[in-house]
Protein backbone atom coordinates (compact mmCIF):
# COMPACT_ATOMS: atom_id res chain seq x y z
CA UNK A 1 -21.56 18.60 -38.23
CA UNK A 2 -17.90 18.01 -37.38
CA UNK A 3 -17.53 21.89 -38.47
CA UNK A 4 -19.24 22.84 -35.81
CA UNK A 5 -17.79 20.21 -33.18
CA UNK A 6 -14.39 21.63 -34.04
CA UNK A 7 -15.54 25.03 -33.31
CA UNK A 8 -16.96 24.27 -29.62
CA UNK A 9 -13.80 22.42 -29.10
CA UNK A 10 -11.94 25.60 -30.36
CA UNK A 11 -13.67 27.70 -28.03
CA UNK A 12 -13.19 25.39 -24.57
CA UNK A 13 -9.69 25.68 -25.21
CA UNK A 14 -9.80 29.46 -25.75
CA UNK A 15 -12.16 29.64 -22.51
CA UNK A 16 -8.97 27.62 -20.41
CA UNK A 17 -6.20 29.45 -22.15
CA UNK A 18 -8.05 32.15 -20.89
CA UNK A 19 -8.80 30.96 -17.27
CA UNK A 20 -5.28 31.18 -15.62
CA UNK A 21 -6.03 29.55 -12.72
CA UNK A 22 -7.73 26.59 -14.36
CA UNK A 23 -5.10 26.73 -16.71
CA UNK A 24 -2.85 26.43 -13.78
CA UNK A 25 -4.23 23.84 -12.11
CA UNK A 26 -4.35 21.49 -15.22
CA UNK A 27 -1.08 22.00 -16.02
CA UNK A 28 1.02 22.73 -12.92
CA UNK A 29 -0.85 19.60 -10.37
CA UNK A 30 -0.60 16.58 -11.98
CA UNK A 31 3.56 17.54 -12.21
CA UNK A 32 3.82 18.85 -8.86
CA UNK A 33 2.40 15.94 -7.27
CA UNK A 34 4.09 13.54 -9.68
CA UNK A 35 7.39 15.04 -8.68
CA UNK A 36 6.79 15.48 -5.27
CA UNK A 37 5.55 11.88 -4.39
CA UNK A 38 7.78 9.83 -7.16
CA UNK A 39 10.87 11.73 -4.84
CA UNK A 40 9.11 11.27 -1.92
CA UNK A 41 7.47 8.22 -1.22
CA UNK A 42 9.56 4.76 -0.12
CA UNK A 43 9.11 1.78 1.82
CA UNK A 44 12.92 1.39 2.65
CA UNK A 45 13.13 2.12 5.92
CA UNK A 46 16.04 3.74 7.36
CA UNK A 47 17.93 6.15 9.91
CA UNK A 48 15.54 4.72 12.62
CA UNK A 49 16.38 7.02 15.83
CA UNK A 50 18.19 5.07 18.18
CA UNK A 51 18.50 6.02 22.01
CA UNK A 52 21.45 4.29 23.80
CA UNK A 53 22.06 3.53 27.59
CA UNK A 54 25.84 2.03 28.05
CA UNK A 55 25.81 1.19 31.71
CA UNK A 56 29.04 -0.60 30.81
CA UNK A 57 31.01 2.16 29.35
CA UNK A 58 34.09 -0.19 28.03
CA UNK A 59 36.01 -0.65 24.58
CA UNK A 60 33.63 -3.91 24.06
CA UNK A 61 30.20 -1.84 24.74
CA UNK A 62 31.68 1.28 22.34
CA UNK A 63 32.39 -1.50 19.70
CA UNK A 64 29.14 -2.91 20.09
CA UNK A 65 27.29 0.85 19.60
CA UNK A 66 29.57 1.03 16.50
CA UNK A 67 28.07 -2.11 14.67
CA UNK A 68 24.83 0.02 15.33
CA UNK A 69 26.27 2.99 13.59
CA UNK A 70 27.64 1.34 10.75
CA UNK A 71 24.31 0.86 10.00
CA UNK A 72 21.90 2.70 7.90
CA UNK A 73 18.98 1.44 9.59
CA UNK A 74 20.00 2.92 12.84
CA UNK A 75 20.90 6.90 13.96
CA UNK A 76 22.66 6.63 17.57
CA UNK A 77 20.91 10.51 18.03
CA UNK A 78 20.61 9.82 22.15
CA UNK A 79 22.60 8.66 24.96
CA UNK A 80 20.37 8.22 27.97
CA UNK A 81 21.17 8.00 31.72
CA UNK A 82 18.79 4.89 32.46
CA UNK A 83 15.38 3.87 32.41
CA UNK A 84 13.33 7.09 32.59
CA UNK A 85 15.61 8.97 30.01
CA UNK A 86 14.63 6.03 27.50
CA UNK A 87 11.27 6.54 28.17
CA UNK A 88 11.29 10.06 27.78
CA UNK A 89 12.86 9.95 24.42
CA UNK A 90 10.76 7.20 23.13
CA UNK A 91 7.41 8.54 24.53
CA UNK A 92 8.06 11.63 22.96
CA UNK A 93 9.10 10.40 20.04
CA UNK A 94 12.22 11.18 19.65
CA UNK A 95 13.66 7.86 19.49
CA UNK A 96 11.84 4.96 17.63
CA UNK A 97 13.76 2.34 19.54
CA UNK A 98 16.28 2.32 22.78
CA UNK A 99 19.28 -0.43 23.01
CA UNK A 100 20.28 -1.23 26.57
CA UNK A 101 24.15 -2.42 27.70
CA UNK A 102 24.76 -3.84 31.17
CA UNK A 103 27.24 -2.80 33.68
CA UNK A 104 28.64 -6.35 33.38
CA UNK A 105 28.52 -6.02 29.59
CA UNK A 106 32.53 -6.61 29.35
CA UNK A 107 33.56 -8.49 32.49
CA UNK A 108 30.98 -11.13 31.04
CA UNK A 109 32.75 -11.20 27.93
CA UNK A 110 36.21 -11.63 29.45
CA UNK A 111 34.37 -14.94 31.44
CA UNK A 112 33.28 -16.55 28.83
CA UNK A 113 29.60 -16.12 29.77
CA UNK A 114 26.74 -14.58 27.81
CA UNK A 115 25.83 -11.53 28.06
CA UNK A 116 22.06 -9.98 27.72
CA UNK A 117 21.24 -6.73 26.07
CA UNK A 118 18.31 -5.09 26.09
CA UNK A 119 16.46 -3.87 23.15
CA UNK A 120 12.85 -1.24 23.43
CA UNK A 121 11.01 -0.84 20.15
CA UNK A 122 8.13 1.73 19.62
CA UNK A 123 5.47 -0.19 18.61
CA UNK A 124 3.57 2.37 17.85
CA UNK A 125 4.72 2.50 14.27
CA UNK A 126 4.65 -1.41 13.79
CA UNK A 127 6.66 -1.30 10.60
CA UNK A 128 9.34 0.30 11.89
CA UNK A 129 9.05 -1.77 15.36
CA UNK A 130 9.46 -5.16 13.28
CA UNK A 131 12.50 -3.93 11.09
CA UNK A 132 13.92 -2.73 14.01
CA UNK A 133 13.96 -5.62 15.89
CA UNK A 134 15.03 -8.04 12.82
CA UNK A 135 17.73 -5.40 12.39
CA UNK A 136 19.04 -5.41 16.01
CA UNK A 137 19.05 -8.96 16.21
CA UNK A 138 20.81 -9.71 13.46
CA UNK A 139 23.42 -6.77 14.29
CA UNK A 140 24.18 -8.59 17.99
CA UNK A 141 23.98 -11.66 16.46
CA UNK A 142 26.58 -11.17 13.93
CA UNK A 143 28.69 -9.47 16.77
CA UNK A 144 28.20 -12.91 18.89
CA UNK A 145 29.87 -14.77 16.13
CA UNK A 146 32.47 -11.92 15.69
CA UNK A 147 33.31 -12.40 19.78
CA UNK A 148 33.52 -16.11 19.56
CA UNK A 149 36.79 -17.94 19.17
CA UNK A 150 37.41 -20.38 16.71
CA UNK A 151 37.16 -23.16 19.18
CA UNK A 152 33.37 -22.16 19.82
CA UNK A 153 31.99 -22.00 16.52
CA UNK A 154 30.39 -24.70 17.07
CA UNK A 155 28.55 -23.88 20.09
CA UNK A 156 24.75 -23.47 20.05
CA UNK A 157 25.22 -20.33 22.80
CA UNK A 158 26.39 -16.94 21.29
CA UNK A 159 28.40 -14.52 23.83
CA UNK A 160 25.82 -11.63 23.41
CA UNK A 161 22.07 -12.55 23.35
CA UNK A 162 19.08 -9.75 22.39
CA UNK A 163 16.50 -9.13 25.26
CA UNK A 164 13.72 -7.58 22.97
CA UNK A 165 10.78 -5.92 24.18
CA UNK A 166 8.19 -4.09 22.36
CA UNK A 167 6.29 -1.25 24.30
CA UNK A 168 2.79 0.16 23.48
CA UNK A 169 1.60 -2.21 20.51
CA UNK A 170 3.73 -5.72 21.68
CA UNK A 171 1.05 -7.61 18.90
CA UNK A 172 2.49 -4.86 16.52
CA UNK A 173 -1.24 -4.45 15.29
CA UNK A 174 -1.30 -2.11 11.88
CA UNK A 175 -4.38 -0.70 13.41
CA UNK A 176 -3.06 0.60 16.46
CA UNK A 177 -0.86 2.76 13.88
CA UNK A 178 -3.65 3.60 10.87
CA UNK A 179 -6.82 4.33 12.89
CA UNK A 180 -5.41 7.36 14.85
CA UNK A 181 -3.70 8.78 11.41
CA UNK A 182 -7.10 8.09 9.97
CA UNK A 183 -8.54 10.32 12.76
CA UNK A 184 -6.42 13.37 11.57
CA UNK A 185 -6.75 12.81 7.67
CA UNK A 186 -10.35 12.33 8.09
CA UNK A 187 -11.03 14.88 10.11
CA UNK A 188 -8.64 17.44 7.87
CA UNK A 189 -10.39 16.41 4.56
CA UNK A 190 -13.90 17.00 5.88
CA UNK A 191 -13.65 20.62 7.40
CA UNK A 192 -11.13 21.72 4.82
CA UNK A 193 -13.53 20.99 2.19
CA UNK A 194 -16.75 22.66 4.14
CA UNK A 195 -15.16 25.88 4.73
CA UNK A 196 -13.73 25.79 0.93
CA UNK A 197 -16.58 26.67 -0.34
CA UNK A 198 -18.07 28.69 1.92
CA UNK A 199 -17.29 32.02 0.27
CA UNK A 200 -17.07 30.72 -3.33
CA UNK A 201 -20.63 29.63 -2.50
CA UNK A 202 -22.08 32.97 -2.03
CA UNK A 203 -20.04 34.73 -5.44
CA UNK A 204 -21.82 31.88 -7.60
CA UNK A 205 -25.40 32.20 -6.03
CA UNK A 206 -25.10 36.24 -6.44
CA UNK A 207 -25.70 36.64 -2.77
CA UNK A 208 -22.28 38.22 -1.71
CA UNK A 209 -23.73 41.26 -2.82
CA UNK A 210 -26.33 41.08 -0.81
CA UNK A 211 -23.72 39.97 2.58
CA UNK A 212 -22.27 43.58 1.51
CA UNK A 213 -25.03 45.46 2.30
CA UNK A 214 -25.67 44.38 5.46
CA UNK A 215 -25.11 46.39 8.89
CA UNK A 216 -22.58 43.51 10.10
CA UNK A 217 -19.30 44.38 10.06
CA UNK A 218 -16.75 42.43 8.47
CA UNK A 219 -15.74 40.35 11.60
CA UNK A 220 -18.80 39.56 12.75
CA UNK A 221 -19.50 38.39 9.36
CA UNK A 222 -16.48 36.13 9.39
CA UNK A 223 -17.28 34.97 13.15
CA UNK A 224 -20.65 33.90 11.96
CA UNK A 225 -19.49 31.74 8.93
CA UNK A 226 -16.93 29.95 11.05
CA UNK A 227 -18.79 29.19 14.05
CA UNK A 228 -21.25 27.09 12.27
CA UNK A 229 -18.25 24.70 11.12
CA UNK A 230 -16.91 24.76 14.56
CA UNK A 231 -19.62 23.39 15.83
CA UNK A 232 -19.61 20.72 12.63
CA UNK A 233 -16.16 19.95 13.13
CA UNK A 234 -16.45 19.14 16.95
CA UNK A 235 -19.48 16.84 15.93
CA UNK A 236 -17.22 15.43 13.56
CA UNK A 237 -14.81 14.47 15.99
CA UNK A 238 -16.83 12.51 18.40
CA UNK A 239 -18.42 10.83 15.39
CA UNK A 240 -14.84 9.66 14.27
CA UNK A 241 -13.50 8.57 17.73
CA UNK A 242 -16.46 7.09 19.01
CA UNK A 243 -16.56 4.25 15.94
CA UNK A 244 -12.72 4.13 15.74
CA UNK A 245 -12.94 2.99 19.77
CA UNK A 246 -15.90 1.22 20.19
CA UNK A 247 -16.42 -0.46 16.37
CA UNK A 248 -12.60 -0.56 15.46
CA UNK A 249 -10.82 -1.11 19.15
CA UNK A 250 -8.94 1.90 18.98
CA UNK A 251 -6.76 2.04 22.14
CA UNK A 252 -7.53 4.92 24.37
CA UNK A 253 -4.68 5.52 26.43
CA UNK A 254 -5.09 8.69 27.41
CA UNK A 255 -6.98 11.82 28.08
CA UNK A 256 -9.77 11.92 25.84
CA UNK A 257 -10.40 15.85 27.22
CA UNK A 258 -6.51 16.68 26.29
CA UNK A 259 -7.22 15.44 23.02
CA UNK A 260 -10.44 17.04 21.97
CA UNK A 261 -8.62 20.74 23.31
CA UNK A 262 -5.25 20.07 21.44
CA UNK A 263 -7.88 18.71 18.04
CA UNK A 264 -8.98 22.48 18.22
CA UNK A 265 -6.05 23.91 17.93
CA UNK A 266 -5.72 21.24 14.25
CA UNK A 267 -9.51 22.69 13.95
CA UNK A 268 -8.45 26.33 13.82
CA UNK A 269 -6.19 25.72 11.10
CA UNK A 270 -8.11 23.57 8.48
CA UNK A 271 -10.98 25.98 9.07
CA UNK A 272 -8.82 28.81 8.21
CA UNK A 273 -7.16 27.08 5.22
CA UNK A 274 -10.78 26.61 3.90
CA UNK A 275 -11.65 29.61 4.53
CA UNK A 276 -8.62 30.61 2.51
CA UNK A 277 -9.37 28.66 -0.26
CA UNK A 278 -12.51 29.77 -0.65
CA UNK A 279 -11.37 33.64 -0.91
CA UNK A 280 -8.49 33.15 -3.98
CA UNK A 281 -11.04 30.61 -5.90
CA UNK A 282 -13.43 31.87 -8.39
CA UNK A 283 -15.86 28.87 -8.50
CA UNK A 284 -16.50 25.85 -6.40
CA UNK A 285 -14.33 23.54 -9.33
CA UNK A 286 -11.43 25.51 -8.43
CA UNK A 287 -11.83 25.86 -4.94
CA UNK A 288 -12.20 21.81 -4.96
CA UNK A 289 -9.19 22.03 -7.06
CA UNK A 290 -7.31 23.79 -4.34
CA UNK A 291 -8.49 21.91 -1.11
CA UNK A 292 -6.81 18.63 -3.25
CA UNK A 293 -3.65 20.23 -3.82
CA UNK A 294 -3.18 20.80 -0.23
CA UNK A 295 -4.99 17.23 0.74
CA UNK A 296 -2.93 15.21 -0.78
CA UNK A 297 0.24 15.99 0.33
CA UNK A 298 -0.54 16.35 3.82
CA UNK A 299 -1.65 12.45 3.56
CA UNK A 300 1.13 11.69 1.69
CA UNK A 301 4.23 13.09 3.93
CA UNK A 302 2.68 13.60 7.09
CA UNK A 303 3.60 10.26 8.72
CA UNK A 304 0.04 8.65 8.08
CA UNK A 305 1.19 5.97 4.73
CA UNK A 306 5.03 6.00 5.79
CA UNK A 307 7.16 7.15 8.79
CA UNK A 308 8.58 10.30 7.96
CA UNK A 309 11.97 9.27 9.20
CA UNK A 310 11.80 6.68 5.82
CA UNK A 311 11.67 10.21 3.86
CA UNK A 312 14.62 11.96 1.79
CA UNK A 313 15.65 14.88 3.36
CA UNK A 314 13.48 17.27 1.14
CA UNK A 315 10.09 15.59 1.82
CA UNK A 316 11.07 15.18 5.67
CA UNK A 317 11.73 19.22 5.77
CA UNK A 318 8.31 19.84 4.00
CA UNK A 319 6.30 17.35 6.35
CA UNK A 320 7.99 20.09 8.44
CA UNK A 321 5.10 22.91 7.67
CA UNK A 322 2.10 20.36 7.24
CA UNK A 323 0.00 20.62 10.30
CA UNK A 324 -1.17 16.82 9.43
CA UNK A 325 2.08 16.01 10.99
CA UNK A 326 2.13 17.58 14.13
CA UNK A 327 -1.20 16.44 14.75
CA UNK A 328 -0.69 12.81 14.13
CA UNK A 329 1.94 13.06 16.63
CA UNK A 330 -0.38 14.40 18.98
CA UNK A 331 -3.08 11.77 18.21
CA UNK A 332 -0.33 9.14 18.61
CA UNK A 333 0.96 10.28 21.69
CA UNK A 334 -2.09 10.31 23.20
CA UNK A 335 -4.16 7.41 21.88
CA UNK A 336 -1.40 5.03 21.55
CA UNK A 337 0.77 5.97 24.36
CA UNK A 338 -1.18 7.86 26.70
CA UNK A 339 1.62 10.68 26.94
CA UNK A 340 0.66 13.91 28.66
CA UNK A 341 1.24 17.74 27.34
CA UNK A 342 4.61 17.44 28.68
CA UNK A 343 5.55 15.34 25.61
CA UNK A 344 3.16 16.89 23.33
CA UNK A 345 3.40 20.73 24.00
CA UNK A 346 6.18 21.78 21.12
CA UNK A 347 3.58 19.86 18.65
CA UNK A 348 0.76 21.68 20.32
CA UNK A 349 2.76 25.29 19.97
CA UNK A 350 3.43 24.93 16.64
CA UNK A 351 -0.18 23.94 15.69
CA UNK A 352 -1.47 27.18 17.18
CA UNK A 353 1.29 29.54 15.32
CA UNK A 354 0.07 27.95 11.92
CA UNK A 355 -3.73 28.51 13.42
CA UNK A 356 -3.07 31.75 14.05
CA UNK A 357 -1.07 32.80 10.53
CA UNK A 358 -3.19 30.75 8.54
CA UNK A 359 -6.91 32.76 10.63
CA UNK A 360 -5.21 35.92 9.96
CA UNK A 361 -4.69 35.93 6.52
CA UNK A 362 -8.37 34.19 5.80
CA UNK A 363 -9.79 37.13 7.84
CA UNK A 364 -7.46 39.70 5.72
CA UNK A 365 -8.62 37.91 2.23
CA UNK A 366 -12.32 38.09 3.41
CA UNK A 367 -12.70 41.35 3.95
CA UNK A 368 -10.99 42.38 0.57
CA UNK A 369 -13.45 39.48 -1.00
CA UNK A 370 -16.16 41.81 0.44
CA UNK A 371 -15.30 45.00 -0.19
């Protein structure tokens, strides 16, 4: 009996050594991702993108931006001009958080009176709102006691006070963050996995042959297995929002029309990655295979789990060409803080470049699937 056992377990792993691809996949995955994420993924939380306004303009107000600097926590990437810059770079996402410095900043100091400064946080991304404003605080607060003689130690009043003020999500609610990344992943997961198999499919039932000897040409033949999913994957998005609003009090800040066009434009390219997948895969186990080792990345170090500014270097520049990313912003910008195209259309152009590529070279791998 255990003769023979020995033998079928001889010949599985002759069949794998034999199978590159599964061979691949067993081998190469599970170290790629363990890599990748034990690099990648952190809950220290630093290099937040600051955005400064120094209406003051004086040694005491460049000292005080210092103590900022000196900081990991904080980048000082932006000066702004007043109000609307701040809002610009913050609704755009540029800058996570915005500190403010009076024009009386120093003469106030040189009085003896205290001085207020103004601190914006995104709240957007709660976890890095509430760091951010622990982290400012204490920053002016240890610069108060830094300004204060020795004679005033003892006072309860420091010379420089913290006006904080959280914009979009002021309850800093981690669902105002999560349910508009869940949006994206879920909507990624389910038409990447559709269209994966929608090639592989036909090689395992025998019936590509038969899609050969057909009279439609090649691109109608890819038109016709896509436009099925579009009209899946546009179902799929008013079954996700409508919940996620209604059941789940997602905010809804801005236009719901600019959102479902720009969610095409995501569409287009999970279709075509599908699509891909489904060309270079023998069977539906490695196509499945496939759709994971793109899946789980793009949840992993797109900005859905942690802010990719909380990232090394080398995971922030490959969130760099994962579409989950650009999306998210989109989703954010719009649900969140009801931002227009103006803020969103670099996001929105690089979504349709990777649409584009990624259509292409599904349609070029079809037709030599075909042929």
């Amino acid at each position: 009996m255990w003769q023979r056992i020995i033998s079928i377990i001889i010949k599985e792993f002759v069949q794998l050594r034999r199978d590159r691809r599964s061979l691949v996949m067993v081998t190469f995955i599970p170290l790629f991702q363990m890599c990748l994420f034990g690099y990648a993924v952190g809950s220290d939380i630093k290099d937040v993108s600051l955005a400064v306004w120094d209406a003051s303009n004086t040694v005491e107000s460049r000292e005080l931006i210092q103590s900022f600097r000196q900081t990991e926590f904080f980048s000082v990437n932006y000066y702004a001009a007043d109000y609307d810059d701040i809002a610009d770079r913050i609704e755009s996402g540029d800058a996570k958080a915005a500190l403010v410095i009076p024009p009386e900043y120093s003469r106030n100091l040189h009085r003896g009176e205290t001085v207020q400064v103004q601190f914006f946080a995104d709240g957007s991304d709660p976890a890095t709102g509430i760091q951010a404003l622990a982290n400012a605080s204490l920053i002016v607060q240890a610069k108060g006691v830094e300004l204060m003689s020795k004679d005033q130690l003892n006072e309860l009043a420091l010379p420089v006070m913290l006006q904080p003020r959280v914009w979009y999500n002021p309850a800093m609610q981690s669902s105002v963050f999560y349910l508009p990344g869940l949006v994206g992943v879920i909507l990624q997961n389910l038409t990447i996995m559709l269209t994966a198999f929608a090639i592989v499919r036909e090689k395992e039932n025998g019936t590509i042959e038969q899609l050969n000897v057909t009279p439609l040409r090649r691109g109608e033949l890819i038109v016709g297995k896509l436009i099925p999913y579009v009209i899946i994957a546009y179902v799929q998005v008013i079954m996700i929002l409508v919940p996620a609003i209604l059941i789940f009090n997602m905010p809804m800040r801005g236009n719901l029309l600019l959102l479902i066009a720009l969610s095409s434009l995501f569409l287009m390219f999970s279709l075509a990655i599908g699509l891909l997948i489904s060309t270079v895969s023998r069977n539906q186990f490695q196509a499945m295979q496939s759709a994971f080792l793109i899946l789980i990345p793009s949840i992993m170090l797109s900005g859905f789990i942690w802010p990719v500014e909380t990232m090394p270097k080398l995971a922030q520049w490959i969130s760099m060409v994962i579409p989950l990313t650009y999306y998210l912003r989109i989703l954010r910008g719009i649900v969140v803080k009801g931002v227009g195209i103006e803020h969103l259309w670099q996001e929105a152009a690089i979504l349709a470049a990777m649409g584009v590529v990624t259509l292409v070279l599904a349609a070029s791998r079809v037709r030599k699937t075909l042929v």
